[in-house]
Protein backbone atom coordinates (compact mmCIF):
# COMPACT_ATOMS: atom_id res chain seq x y z
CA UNK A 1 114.61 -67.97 -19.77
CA UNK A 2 115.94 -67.59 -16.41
CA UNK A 3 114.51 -64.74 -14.63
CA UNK A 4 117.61 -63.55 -13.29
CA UNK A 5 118.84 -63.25 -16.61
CA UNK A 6 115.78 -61.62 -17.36
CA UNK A 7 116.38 -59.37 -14.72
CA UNK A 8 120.18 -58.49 -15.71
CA UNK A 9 119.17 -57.97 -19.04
CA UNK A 10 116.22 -55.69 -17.80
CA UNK A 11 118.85 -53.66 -15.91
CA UNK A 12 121.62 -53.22 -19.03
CA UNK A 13 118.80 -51.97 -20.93
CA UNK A 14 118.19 -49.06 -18.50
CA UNK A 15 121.70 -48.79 -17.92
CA UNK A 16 122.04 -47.82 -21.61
CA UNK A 17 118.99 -45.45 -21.52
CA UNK A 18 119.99 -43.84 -18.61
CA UNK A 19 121.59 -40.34 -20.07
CA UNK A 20 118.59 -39.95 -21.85
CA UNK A 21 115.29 -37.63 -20.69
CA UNK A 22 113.10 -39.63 -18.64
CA UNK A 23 110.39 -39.67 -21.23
CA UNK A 24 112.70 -40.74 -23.50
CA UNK A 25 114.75 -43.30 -21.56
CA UNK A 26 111.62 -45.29 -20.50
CA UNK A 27 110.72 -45.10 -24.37
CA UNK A 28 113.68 -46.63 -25.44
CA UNK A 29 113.34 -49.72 -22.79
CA UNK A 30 109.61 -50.28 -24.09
CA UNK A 31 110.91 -50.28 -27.81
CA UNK A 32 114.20 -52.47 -27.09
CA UNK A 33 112.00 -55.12 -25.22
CA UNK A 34 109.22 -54.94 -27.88
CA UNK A 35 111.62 -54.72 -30.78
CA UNK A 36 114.48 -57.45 -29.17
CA UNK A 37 112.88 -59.88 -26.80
CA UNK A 38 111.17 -63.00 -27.44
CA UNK A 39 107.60 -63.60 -27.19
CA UNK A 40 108.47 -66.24 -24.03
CA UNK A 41 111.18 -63.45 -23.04
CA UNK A 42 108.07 -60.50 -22.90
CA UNK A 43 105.54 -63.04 -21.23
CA UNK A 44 107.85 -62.88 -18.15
CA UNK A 45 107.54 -59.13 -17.60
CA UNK A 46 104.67 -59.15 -15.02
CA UNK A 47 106.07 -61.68 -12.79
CA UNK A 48 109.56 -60.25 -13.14
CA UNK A 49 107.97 -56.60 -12.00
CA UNK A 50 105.41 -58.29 -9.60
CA UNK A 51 107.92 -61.18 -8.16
CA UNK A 52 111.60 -59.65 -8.18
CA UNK A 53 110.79 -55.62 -8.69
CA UNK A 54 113.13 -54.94 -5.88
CA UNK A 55 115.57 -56.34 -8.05
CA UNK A 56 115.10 -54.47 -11.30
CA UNK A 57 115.94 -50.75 -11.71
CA UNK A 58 113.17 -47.87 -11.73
CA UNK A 59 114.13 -47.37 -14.97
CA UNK A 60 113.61 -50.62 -16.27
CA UNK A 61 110.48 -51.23 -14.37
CA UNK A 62 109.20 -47.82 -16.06
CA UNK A 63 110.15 -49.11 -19.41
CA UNK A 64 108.87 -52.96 -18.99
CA UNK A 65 105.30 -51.61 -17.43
CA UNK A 66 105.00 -49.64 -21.09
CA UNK A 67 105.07 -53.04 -22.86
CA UNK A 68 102.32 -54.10 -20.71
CA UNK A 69 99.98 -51.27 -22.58
C-alpha cells in the first residue's frame, strides 16, 4: 500500500483515540493496527515512523511503535 495512505490512515486512527487517556489512546492504535491491518499493511510501520515520522501524529507514532514490541 501506498505509504501516504498508510500515513492518513495512521493519523485517523489517532484522531479517533484522541479523547481518550494517553495510556489508553496509544492502546487503542496498537490494537486497531494489530487487530485491522494487513500483514503487508504492519510490515510498513518502521519505515513509515523512520522515513515520514514528521508526517504522522505523536499519537499514532506512540501507538504504531507498540506493534513493533
Amino acid at each position: 500500500m501506498n505509504q501516504d495512505e498508510l500515513i492518513r490512515m495512521a493519523n485517523q486512527i489517532a484522531d479517533f483515540f484522541q479523547s481518550y487517556p494517553q495510556a489508553r489512546a496509544v492502546d487503542g492504535v496498537a490494537t486497531h493496527v494489530r487487530d485491522f491491518w494487513d500483514p503487508r499493511m504492519k510490515g510498513q510501520i518502521s519505515t513509515l515512523i523512520d522515513e515520514q515520522g514528521d508526517k504522522l501524529k505523536p499519537l499514532a507514532i506512540d501507538g504504531l511503535k507498540k506493534c513493533l514490541d
